[in-house]
C-alpha atoms as a PDB file:
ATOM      1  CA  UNK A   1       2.076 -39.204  61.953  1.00  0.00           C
ATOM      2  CA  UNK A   2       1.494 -37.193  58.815  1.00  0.00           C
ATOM      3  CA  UNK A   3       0.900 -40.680  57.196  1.00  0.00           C
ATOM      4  CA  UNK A   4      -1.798 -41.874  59.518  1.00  0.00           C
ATOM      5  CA  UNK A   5      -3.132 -38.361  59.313  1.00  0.00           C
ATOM      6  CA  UNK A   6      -3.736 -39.196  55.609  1.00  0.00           C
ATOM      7  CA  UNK A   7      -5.198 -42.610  55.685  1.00  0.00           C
ATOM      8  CA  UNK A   8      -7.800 -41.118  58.235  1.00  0.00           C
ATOM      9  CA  UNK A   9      -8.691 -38.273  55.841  1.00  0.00           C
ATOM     10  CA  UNK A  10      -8.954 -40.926  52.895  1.00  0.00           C
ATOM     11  CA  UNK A  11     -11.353 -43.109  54.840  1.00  0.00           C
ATOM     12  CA  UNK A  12     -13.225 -40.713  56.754  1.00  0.00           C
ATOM     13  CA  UNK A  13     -16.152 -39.463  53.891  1.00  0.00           C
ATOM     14  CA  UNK A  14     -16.567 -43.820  53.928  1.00  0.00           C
ATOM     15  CA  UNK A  15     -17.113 -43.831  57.519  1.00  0.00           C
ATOM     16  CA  UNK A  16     -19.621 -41.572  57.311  1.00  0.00           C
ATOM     17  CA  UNK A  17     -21.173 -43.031  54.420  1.00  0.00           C
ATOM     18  CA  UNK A  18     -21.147 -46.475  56.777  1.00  0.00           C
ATOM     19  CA  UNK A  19     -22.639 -44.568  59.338  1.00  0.00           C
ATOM     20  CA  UNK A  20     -25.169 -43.601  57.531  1.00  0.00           C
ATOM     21  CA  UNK A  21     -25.594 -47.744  56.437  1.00  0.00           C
ATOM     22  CA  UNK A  22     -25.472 -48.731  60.202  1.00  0.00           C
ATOM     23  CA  UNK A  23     -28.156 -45.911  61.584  1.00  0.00           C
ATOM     24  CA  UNK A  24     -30.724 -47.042  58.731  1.00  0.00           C
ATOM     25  CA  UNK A  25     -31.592 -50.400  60.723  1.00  0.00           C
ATOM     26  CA  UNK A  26     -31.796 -48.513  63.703  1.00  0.00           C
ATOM     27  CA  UNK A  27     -34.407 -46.015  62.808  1.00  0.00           C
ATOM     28  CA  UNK A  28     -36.378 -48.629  60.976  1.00  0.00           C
ATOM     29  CA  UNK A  29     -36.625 -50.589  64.692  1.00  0.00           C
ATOM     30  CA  UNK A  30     -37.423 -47.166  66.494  1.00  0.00           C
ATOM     31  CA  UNK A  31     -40.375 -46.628  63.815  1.00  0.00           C
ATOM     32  CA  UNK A  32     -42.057 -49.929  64.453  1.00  0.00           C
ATOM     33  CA  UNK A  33     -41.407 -49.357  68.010  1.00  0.00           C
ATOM     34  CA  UNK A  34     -43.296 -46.232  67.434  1.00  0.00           C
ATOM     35  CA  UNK A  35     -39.892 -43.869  68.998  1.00  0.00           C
ATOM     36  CA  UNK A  36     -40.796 -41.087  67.303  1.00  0.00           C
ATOM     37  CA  UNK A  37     -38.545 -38.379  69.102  1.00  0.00           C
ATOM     38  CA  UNK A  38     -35.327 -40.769  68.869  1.00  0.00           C
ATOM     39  CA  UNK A  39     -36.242 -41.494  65.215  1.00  0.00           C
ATOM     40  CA  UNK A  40     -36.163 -37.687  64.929  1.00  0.00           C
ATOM     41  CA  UNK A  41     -33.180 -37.248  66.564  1.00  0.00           C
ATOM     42  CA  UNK A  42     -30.978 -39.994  64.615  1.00  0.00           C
ATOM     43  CA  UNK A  43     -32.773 -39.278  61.446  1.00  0.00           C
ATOM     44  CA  UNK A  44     -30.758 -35.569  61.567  1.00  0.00           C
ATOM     45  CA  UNK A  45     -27.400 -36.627  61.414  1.00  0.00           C
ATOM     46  CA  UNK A  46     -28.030 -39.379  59.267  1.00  0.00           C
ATOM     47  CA  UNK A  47     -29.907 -37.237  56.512  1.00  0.00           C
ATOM     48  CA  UNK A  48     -26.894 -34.617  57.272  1.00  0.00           C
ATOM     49  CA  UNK A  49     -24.125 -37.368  56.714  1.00  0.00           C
ATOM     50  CA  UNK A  50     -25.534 -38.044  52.994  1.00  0.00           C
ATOM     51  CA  UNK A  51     -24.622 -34.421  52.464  1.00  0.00           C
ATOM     52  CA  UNK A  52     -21.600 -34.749  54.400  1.00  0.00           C
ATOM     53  CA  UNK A  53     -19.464 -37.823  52.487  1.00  0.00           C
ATOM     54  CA  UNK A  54     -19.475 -36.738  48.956  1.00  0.00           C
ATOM     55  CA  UNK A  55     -18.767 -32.678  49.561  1.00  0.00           C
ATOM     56  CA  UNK A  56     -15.327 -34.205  52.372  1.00  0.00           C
ATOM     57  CA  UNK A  57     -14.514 -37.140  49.675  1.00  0.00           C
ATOM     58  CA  UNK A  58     -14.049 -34.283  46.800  1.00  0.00           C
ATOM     59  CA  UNK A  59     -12.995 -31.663  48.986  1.00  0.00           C
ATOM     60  CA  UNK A  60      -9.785 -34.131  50.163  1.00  0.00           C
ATOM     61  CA  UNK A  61      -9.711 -35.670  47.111  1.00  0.00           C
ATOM     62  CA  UNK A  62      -9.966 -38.973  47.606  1.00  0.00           C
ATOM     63  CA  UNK A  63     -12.855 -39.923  45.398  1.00  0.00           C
ATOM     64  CA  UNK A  64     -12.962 -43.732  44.914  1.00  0.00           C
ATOM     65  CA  UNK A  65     -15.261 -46.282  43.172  1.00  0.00           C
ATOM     66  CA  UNK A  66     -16.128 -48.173  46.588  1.00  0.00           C
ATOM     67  CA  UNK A  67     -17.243 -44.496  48.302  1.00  0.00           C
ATOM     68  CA  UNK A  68     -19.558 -43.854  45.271  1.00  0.00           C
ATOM     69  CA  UNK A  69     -20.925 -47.217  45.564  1.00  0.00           C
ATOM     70  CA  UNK A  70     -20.887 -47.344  49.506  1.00  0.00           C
ATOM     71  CA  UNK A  71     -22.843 -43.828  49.119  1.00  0.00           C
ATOM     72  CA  UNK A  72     -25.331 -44.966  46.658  1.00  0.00           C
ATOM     73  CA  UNK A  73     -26.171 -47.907  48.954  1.00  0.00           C
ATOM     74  CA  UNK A  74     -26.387 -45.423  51.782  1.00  0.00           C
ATOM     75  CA  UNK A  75     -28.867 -43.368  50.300  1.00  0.00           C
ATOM     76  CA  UNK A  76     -31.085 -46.005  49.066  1.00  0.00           C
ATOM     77  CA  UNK A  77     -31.066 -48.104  52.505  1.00  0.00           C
ATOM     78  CA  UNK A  78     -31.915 -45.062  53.925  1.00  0.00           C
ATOM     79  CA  UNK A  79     -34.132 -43.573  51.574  1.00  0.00           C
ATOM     80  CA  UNK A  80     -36.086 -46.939  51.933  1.00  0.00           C
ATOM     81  CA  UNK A  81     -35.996 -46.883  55.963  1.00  0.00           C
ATOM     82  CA  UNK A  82     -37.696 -43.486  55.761  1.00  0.00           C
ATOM     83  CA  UNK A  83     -40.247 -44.483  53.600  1.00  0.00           C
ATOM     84  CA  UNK A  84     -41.117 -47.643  55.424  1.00  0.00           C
ATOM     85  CA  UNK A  85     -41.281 -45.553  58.919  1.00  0.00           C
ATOM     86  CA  UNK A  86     -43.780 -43.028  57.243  1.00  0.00           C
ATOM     87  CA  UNK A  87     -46.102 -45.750  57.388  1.00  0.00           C
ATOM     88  CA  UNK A  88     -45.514 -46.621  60.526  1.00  0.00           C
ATOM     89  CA  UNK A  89     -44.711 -42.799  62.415  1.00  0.00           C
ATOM     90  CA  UNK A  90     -47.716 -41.327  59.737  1.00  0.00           C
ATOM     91  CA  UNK A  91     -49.943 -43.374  58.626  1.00  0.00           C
ATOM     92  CA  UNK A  92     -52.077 -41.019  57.255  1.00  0.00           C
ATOM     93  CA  UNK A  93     -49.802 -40.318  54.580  1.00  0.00           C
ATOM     94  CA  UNK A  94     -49.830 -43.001  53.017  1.00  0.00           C
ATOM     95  CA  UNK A  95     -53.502 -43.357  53.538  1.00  0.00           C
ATOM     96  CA  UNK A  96     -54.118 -39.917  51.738  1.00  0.00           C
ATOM     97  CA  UNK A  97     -51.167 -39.800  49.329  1.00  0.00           C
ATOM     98  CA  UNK A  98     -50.563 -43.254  48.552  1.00  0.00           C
ATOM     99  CA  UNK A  99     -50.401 -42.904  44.638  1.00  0.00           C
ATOM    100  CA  UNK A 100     -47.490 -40.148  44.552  1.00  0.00           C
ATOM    101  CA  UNK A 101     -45.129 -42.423  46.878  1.00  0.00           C
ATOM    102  CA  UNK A 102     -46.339 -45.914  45.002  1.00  0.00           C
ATOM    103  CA  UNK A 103     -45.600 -44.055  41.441  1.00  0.00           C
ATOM    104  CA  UNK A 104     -41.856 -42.958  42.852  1.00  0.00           C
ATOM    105  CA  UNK A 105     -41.150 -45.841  44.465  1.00  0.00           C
ATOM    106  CA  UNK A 106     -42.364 -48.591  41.253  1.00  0.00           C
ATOM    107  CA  UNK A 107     -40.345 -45.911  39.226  1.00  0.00           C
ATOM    108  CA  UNK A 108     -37.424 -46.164  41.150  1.00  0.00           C
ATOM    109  CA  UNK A 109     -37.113 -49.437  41.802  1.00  0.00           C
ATOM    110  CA  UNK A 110     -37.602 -50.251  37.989  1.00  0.00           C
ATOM    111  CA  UNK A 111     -34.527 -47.439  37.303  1.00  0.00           C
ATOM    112  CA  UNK A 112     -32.046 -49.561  40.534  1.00  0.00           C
ATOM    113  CA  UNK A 113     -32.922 -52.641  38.580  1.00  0.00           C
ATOM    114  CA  UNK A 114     -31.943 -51.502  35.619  1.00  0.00           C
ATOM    115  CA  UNK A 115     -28.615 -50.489  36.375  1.00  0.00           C
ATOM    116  CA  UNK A 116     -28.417 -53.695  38.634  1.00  0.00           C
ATOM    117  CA  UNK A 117     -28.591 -55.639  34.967  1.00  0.00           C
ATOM    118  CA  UNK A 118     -26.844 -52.909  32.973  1.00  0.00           C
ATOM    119  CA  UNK A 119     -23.545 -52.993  35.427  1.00  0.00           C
ATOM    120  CA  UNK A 120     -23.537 -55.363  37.683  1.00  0.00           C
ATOM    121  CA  UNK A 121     -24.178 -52.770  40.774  1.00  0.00           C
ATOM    122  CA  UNK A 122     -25.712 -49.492  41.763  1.00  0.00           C
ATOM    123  CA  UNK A 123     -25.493 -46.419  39.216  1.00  0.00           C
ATOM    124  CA  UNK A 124     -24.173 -43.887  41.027  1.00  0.00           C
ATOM    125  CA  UNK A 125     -24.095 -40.842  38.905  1.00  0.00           C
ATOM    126  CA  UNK A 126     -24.479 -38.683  41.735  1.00  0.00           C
ATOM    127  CA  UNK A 127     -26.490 -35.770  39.269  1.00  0.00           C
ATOM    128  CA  UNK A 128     -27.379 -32.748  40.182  1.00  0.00           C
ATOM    129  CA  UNK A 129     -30.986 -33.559  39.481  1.00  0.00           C
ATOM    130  CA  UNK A 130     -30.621 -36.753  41.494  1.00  0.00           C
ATOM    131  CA  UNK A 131     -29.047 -34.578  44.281  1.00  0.00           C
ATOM    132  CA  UNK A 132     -31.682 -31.833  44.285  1.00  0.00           C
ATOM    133  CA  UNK A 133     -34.651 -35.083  44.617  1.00  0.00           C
ATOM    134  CA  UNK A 134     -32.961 -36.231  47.318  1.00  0.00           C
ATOM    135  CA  UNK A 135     -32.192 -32.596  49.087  1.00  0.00           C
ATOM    136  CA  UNK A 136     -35.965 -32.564  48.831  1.00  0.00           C
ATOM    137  CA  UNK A 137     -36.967 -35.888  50.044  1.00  0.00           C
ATOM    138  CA  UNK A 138     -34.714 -34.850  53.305  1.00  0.00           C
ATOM    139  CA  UNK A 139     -36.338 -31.545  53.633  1.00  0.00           C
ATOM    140  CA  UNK A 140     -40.049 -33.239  53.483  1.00  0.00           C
ATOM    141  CA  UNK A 141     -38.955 -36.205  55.806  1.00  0.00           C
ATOM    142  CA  UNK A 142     -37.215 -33.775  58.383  1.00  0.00           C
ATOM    143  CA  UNK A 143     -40.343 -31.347  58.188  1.00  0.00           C
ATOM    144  CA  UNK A 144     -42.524 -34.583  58.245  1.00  0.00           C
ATOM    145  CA  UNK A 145     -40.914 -36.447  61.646  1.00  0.00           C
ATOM    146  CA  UNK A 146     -40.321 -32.850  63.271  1.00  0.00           C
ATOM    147  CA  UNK A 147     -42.679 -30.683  62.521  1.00  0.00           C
ATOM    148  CA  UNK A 148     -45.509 -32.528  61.119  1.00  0.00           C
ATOM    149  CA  UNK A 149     -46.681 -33.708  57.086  1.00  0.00           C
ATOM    150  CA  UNK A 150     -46.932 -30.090  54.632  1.00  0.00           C
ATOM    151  CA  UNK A 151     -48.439 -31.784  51.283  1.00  0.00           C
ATOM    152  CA  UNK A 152     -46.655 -29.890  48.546  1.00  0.00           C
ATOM    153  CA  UNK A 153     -43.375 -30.381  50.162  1.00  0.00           C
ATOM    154  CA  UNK A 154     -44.216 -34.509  48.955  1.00  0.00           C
ATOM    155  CA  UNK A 155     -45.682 -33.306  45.832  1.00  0.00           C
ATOM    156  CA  UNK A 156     -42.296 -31.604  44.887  1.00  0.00           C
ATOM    157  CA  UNK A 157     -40.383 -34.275  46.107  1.00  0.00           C
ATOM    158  CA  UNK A 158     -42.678 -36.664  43.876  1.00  0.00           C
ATOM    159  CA  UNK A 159     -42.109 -34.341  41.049  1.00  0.00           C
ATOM    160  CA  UNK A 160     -38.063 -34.645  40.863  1.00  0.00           C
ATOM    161  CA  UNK A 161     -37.929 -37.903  42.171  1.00  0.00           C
ATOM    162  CA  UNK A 162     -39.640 -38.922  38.640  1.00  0.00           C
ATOM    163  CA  UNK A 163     -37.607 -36.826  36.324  1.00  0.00           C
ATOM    164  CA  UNK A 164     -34.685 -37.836  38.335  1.00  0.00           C
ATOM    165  CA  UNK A 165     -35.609 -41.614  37.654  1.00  0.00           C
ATOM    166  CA  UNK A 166     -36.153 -40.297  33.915  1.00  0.00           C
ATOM    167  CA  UNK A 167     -33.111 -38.726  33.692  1.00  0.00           C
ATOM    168  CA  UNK A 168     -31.159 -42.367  35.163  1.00  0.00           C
ATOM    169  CA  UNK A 169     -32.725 -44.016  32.795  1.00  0.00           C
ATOM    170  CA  UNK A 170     -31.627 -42.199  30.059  1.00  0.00           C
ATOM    171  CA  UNK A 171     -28.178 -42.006  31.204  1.00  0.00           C
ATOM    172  CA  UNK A 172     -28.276 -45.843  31.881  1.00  0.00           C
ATOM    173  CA  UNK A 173     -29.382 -46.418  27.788  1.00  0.00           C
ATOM    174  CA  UNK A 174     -26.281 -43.705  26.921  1.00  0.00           C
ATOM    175  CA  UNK A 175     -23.275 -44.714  29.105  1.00  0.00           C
ATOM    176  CA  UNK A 176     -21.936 -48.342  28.121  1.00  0.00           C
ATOM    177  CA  UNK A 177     -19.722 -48.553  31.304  1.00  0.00           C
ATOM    178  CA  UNK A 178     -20.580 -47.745  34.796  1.00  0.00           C
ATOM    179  CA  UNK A 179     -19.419 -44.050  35.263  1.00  0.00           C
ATOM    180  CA  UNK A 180     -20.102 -42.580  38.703  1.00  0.00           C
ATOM    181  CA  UNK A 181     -20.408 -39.534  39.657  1.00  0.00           C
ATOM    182  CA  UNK A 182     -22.114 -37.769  35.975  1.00  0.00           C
ATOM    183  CA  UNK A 183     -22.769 -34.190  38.165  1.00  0.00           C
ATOM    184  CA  UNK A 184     -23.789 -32.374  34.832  1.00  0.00           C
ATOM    185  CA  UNK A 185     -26.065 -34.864  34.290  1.00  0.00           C
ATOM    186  CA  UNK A 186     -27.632 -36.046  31.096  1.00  0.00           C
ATOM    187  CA  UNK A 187     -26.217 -32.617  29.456  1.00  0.00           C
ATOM    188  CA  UNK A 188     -23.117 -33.436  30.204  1.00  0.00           C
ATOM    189  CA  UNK A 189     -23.281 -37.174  28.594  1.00  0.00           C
ATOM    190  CA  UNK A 190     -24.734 -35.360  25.423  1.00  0.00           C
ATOM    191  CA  UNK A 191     -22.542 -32.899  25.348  1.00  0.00           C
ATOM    192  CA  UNK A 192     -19.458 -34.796  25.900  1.00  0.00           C
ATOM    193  CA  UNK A 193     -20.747 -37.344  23.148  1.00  0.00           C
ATOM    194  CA  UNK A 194     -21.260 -34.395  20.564  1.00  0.00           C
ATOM    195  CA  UNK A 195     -17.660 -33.258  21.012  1.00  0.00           C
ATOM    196  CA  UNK A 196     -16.606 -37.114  19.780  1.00  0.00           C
END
């Protein structure tokens, strides 16, 4: 029992982390379908599951290689679902705003590529920086699909999105193997390097 007990805590910040994978399809069909309340309502747990996986997975330490991957791809499926339904839930954001989410998106894309040719796969450094971009980018799409578009809320999110790319970028020049999970960030890498 106490065995099966553990294998279910060991997989369960990965089921989550699929969930999140599995509900991303799903809202993209309810945006072109124009659903907006059961977007809403799935978006909530699936934006609360990103926050979810990586807090249980330390917390019952079972870290692994495949969550931090499965994770990464989670947040970037979803990420990408969210921006796609924007255009179809509120148009007008793109219509008003478009240069803020083209610049973050070119930016980003360029920075997944990058580590796509550097390693093989997804970064996954999990930084602070990168966490507090994507806190953000929750926070405006949850405001946006509940409660309605408030500008500066994007504007932020545009903001640390880019130094977030910025800081991936320089952390994908600095670290020769894939390393996930860098929380300190690009002061860590330096800092760790210095004490060499």
């Amino acid at each position: 029992m106490n065995l099966l007990r553990a294998a279910w805590k060991s997989r369960l910040p990965n089921i989550i982390s699929a969930f999140r994978l599995l509900a991303a399809p799903i809202l993209l069909v309810m945006a072109v379908k124009q659903m907006h309340d059961a977007f809403a309502w799935l978006l909530v747990p699936a934006l609360f599951s990103d926050a979810v996986d990586g807090w249980l997975a330390r917390k019952l330490h079972c870290v692994s290689p495949l969550g931090a991957q499965l994770d990464s791809l989670a947040d970037i499926l979803l990420m990408a679902v969210i921006l796609i339904s924007i255009w179809f839930l509120h148009p007008a954001v793109y219509q008003q705003h478009w240069p803020v989410i083209a610049i973050v998106v070119v930016v980003w894309s360029i920075a997944h590529l990058l580590a796509l040719f550097r390693y093989g796969r997804f970064a996954s450094f999990h930084t602070r920086l990168l966490q507090a971009g994507i806190v953000m980018f929750a926070a405006f799409a949850l405001v946006l699909f509940t409660f309605g578009f408030i500008p500066w809320m994007l504007y932020l999110t545009g903001i640390l999105s880019l130094i977030g790319a910025i800081e991936h970028c320089a952390l994908l020049a600095l670290l020769p193997e894939w390393t996930p999970d860098v929380r300190g960030g690009l002061l860590e890498v330096l800092r760790k390097r210095r004490l060499k």
